[in-house]
Protein backbone atom coordinates (compact mmCIF):
# COMPACT_ATOMS: atom_id res chain seq x y z
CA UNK A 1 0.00 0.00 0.00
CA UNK A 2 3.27 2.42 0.93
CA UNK A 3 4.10 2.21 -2.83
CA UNK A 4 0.39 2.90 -4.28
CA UNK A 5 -0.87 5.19 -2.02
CA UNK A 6 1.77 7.22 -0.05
CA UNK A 7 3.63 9.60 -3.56
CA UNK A 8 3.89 13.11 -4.29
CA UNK A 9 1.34 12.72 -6.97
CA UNK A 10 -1.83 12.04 -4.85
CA UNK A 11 -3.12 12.88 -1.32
CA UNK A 12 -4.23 10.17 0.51
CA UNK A 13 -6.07 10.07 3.80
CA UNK A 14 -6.19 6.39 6.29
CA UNK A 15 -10.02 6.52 7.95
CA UNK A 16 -9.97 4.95 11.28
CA UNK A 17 -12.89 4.10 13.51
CA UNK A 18 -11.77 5.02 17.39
CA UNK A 19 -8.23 3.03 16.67
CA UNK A 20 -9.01 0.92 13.98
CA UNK A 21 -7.84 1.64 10.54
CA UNK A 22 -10.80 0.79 8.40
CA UNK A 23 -9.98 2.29 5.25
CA UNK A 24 -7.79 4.81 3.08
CA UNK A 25 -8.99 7.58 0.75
CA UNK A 26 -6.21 8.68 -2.67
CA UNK A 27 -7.47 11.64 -4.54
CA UNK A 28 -5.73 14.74 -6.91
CA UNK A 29 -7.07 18.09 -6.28
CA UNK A 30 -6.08 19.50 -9.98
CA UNK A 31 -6.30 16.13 -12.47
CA UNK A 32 -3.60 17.31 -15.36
CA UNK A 33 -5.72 15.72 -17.98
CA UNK A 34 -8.92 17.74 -17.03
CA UNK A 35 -7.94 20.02 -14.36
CA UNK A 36 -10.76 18.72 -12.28
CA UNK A 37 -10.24 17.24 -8.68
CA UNK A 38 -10.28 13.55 -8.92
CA UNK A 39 -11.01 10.80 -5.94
CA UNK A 40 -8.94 7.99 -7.15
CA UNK A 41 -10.11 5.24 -4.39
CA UNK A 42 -12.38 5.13 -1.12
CA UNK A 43 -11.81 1.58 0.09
CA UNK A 44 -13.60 0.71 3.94
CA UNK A 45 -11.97 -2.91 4.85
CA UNK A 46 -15.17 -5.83 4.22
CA UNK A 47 -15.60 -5.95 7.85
CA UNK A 48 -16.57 -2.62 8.11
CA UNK A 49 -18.58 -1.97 4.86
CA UNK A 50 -22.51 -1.75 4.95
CA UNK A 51 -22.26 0.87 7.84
CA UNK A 52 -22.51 4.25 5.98
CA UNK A 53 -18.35 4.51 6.91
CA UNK A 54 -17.65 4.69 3.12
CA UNK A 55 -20.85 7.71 3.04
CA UNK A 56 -19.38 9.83 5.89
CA UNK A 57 -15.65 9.28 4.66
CA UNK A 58 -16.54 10.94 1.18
CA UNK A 59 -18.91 13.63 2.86
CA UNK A 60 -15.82 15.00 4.73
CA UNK A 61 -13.73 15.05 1.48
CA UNK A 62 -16.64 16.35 0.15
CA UNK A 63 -17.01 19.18 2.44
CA UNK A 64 -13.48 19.82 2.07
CA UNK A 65 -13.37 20.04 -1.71
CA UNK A 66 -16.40 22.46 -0.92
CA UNK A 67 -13.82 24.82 1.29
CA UNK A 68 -11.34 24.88 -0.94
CA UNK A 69 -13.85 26.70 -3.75
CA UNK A 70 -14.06 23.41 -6.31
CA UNK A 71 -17.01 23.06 -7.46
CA UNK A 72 -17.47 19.35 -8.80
CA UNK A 73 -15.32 16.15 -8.07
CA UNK A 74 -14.92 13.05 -10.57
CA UNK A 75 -14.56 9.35 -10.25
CA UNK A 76 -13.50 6.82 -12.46
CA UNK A 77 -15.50 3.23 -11.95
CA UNK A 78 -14.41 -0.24 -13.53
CA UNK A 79 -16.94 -0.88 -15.41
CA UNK A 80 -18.15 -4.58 -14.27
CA UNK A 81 -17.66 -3.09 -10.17
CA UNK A 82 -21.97 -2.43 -10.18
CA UNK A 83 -21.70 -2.55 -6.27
CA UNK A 84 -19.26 0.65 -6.46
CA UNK A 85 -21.43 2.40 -9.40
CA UNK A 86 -24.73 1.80 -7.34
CA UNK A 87 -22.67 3.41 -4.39
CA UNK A 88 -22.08 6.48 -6.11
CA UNK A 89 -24.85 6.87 -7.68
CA UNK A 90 -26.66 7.03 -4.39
CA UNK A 91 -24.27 9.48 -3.25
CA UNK A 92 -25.20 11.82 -6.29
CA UNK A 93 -22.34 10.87 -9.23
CA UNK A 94 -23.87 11.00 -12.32
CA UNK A 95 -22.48 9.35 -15.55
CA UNK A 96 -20.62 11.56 -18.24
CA UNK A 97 -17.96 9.48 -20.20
CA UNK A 98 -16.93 6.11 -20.70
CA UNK A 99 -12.83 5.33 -21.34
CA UNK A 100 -9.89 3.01 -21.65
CA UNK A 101 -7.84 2.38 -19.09
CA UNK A 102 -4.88 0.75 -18.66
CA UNK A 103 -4.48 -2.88 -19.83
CA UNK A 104 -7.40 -2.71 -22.11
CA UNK A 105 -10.01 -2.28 -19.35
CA UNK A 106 -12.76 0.18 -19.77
CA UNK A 107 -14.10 2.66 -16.99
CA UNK A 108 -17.00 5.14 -16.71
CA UNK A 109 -16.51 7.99 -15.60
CA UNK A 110 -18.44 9.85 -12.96
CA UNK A 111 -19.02 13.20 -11.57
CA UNK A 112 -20.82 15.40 -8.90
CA UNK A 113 -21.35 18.78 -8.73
CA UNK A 114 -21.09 20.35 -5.09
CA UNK A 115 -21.20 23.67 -2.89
């Protein structure tokens, strides 16, 4: 995880429950493709999923993409991961592009307008 998450390209935030890690946040706050903020990866550990930890985790980035003056935030979704697109989809992301990814796999891309 030191080698994906922890770089000087992304920012990434561990969410812990009392003293329990339970998951990590990665995101970009300028994408250099788009220029748009981008959340790379919310993950909550299986043990802890179903318990609105994942909702609350990307209402605080939320709130703090809000501070900072952005005005939307994107997310990019493997396309066959229908548990994850039903996620944000509940949480407002709404469908504006589909692309290829690396090793041939295709992703739609997701986006929500806040503030």
């Amino acid at each position: 995880m030191e080698k994906e998450f922890l770089n000087p390209k992304t920012i990434s935030a561990f969410i812990k429950l009392d003293d329990t890690y339970i998951g990590v946040m990665d995101y970009v706050l300028e994408n250099p493709n788009d220029h748009f903020p981008w959340l790379g990866l919310l993950m909550i550990h299986a043990d802890y999923q179903g318990y609105g930890f994942g909702a609350q985790a990307y209402a605080h980035f939320e709130n703090e993409m809000d501070k900072r003056g952005l005005d939307r935030v994107r997310i990019g979704l493997i396309k066959e991961n229908t548990k994850a697109r039903h996620f944000w989809e509940l949480l407002g992301f709404r469908y504006y592009n589909t692309a290829d990814w690396e090793k041939g796999r295709v992703i739609f891309c997701y986006e929500k307008f806040i503030g």
